[in-house]
N, C-alpha and C. Protein backbone atom coordinates (compact mmCIF):
# COMPACT_ATOMS: atom_id res chain seq x y z
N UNK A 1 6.40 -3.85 -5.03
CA UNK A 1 5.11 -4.44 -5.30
C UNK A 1 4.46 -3.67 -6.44
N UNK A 2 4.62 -4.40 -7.35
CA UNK A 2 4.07 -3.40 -8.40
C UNK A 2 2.50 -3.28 -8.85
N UNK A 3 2.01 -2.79 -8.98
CA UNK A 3 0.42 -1.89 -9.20
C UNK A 3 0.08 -1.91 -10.60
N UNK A 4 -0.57 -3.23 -10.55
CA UNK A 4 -0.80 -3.47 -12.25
C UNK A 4 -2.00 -2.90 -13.01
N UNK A 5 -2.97 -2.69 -11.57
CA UNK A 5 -4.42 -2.13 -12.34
C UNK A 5 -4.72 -1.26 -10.99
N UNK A 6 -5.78 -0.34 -11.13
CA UNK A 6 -6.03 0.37 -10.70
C UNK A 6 -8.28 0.20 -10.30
N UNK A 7 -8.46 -0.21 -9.71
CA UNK A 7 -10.08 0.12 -9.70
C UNK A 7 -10.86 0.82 -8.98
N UNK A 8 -11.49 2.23 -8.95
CA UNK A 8 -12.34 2.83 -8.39
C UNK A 8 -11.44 3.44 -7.13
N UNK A 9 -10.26 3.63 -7.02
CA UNK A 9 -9.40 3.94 -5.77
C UNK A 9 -8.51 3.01 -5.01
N UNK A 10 -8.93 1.49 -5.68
CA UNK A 10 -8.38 0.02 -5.24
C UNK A 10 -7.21 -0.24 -5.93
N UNK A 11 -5.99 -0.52 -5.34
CA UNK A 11 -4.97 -1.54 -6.35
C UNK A 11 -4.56 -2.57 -6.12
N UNK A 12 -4.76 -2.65 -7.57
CA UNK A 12 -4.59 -4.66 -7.50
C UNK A 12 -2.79 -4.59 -7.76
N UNK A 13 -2.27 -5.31 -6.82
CA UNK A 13 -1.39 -5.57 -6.68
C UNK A 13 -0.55 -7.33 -7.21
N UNK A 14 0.49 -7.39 -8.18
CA UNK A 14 1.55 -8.66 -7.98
C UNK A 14 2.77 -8.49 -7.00
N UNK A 15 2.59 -9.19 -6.11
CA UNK A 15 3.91 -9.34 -5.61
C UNK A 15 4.88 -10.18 -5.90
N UNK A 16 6.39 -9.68 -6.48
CA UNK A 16 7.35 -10.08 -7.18
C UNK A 16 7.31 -11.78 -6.49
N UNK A 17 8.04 -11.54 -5.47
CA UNK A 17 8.24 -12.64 -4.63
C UNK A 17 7.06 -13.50 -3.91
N UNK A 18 6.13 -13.56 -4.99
CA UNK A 18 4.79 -14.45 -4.27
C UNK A 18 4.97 -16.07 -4.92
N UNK A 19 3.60 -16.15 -4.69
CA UNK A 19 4.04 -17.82 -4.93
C UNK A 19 2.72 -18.16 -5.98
N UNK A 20 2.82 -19.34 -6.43
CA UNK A 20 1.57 -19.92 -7.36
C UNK A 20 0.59 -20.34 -6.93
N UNK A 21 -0.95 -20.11 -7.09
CA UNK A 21 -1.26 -20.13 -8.14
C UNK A 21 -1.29 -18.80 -8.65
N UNK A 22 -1.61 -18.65 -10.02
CA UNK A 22 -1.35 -16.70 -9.93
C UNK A 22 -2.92 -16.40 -9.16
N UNK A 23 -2.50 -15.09 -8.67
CA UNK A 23 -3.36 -14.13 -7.85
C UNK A 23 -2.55 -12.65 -7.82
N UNK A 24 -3.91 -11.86 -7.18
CA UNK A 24 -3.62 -10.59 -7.11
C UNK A 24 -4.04 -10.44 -5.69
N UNK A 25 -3.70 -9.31 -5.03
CA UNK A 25 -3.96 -9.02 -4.31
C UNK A 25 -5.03 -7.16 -4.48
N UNK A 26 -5.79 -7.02 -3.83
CA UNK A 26 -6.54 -6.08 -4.06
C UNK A 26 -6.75 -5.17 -2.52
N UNK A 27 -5.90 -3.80 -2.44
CA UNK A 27 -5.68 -3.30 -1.45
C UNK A 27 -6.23 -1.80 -1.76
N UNK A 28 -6.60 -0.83 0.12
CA UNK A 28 -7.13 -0.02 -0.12
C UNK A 28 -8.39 0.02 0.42
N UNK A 29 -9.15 1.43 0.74
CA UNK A 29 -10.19 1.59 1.19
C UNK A 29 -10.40 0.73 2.54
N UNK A 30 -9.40 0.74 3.31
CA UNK A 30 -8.92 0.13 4.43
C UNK A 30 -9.46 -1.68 4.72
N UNK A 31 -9.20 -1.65 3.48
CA UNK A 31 -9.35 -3.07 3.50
C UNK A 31 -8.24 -4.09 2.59
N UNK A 32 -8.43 -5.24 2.30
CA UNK A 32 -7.45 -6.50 1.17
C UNK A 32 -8.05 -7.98 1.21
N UNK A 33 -7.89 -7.85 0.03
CA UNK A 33 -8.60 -9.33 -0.89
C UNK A 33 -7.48 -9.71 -1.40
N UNK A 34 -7.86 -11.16 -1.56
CA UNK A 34 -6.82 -11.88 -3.12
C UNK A 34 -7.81 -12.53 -3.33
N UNK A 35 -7.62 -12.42 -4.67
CA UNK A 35 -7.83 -13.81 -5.36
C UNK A 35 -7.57 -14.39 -6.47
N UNK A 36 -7.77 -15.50 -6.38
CA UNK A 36 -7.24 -16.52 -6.92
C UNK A 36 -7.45 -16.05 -8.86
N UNK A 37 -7.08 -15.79 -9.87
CA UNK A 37 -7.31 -15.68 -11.51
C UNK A 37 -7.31 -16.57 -12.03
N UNK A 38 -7.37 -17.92 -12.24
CA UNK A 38 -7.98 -18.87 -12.68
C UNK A 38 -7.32 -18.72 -14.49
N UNK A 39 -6.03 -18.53 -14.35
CA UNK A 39 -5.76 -17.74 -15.90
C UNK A 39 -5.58 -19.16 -16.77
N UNK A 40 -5.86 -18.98 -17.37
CA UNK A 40 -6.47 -17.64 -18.55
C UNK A 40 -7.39 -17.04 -18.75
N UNK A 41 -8.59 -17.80 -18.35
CA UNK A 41 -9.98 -17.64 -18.82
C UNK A 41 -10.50 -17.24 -17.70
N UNK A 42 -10.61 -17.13 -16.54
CA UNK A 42 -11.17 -17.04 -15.19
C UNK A 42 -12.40 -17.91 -14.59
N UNK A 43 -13.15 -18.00 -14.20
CA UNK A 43 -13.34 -16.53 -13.19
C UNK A 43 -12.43 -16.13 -11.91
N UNK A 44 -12.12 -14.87 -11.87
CA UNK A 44 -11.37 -15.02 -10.27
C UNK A 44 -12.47 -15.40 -9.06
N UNK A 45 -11.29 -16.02 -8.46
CA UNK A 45 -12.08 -16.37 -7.02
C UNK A 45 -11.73 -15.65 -5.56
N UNK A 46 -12.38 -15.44 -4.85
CA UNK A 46 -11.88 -15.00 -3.66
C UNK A 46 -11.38 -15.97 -2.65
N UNK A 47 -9.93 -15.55 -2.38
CA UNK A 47 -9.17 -16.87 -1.61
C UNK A 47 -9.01 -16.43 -0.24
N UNK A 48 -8.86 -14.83 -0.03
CA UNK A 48 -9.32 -14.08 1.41
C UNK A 48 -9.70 -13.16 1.65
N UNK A 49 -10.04 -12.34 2.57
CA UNK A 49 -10.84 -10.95 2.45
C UNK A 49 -10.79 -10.55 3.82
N UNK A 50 -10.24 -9.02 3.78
CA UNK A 50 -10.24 -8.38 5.03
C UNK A 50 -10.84 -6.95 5.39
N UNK A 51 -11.86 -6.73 5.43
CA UNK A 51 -12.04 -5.17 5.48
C UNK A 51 -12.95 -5.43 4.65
N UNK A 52 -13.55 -5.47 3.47
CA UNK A 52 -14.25 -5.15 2.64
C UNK A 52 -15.39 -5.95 2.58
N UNK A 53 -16.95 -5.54 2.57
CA UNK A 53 -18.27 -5.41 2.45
C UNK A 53 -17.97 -6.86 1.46
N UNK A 54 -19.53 -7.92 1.81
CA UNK A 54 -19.66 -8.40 0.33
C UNK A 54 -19.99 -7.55 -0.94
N UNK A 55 -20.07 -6.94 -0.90
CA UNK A 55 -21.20 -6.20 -2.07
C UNK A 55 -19.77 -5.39 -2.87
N UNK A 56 -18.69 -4.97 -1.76
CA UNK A 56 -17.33 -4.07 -2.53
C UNK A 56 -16.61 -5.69 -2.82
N UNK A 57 -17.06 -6.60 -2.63
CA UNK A 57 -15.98 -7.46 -2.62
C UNK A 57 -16.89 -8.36 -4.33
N UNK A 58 -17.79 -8.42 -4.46
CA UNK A 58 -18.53 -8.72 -5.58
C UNK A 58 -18.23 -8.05 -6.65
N UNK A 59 -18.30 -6.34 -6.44
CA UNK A 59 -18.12 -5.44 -7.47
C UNK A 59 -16.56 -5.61 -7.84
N UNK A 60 -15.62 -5.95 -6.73
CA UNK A 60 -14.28 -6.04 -7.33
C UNK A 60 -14.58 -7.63 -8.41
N UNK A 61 -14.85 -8.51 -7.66
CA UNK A 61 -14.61 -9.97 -8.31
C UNK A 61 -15.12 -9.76 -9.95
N UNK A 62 -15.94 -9.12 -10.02
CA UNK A 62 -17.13 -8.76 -11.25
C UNK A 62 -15.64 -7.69 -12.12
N UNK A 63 -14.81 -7.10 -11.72
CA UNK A 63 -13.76 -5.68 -12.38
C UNK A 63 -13.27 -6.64 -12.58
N UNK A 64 -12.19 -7.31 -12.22
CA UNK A 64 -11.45 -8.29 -12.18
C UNK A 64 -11.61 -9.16 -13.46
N UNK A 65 -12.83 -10.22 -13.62
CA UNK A 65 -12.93 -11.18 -14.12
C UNK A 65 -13.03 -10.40 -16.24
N UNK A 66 -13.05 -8.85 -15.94
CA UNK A 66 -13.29 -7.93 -17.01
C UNK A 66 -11.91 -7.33 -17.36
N UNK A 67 -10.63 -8.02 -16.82
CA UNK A 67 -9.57 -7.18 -16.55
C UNK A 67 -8.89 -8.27 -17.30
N UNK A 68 -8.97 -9.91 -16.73
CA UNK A 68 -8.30 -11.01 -17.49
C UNK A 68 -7.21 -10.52 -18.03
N UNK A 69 -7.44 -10.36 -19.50
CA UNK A 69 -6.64 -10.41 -20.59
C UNK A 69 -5.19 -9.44 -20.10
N UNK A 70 -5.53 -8.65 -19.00
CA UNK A 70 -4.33 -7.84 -19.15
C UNK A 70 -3.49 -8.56 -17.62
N UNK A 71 -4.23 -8.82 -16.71
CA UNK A 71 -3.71 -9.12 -15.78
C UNK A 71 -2.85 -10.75 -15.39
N UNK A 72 -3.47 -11.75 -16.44
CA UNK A 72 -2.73 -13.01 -16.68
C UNK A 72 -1.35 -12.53 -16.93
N UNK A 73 -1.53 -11.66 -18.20
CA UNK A 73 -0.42 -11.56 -19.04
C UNK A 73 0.80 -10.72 -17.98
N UNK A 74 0.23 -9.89 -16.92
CA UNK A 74 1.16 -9.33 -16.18
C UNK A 74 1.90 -10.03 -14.77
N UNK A 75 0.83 -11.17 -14.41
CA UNK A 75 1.34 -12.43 -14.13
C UNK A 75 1.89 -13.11 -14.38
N UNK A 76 2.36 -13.44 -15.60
CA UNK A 76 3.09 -14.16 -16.61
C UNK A 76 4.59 -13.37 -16.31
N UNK A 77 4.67 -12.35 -17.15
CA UNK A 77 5.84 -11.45 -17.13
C UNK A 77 6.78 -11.73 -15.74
N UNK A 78 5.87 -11.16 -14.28
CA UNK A 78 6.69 -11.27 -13.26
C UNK A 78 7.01 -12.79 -12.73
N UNK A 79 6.27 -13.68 -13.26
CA UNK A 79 6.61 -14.92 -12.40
C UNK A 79 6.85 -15.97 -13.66
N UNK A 80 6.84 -15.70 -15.17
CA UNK A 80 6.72 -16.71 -15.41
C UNK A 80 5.16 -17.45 -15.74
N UNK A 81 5.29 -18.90 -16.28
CA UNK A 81 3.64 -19.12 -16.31
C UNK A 81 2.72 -19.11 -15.00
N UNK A 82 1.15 -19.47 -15.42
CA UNK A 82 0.48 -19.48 -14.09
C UNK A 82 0.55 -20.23 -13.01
């Protein structure tokens, strides 16, 4: 599972063997999100959430939607298009 970005102690995670639409998963701080990247342009969306506060789950969606450009493209790489 490779660890494409890193935020505040959080990693956003692609999993090789996942499925479409692209997403990340966001693990850590005893909690996990995905959501949905909306690539190219975004915004990401939140598709589930476990553990984490609205307010940690806002501040991620808000990192995220600032991350785009690198994280489509690392979506791309492992799977192919979005």
């Amino acid at each position: 599972m490779p660890t494409v970005l890193r935020l505040d102690g959080l990693r956003v995670v692609i999993y090789p063997d996942d499925h479409r639409p692209a997403h990340v998963h966001v693990i850590g701080a005893g909690g996990e999100a995905v959501f949905i990247l909306n690539c190219p342009d975004g915004p990401p969306e939140l598709r589930e959430v476990y553990g984490f506060s609205r307010r940690i789950v806002a501040r991620i969606q808000k990192d995220l939607a600032a991350h785009l450009a690198t994280l489509c493209p690392a979506w791309s790489d492992i799977h192919g298009r979005f």
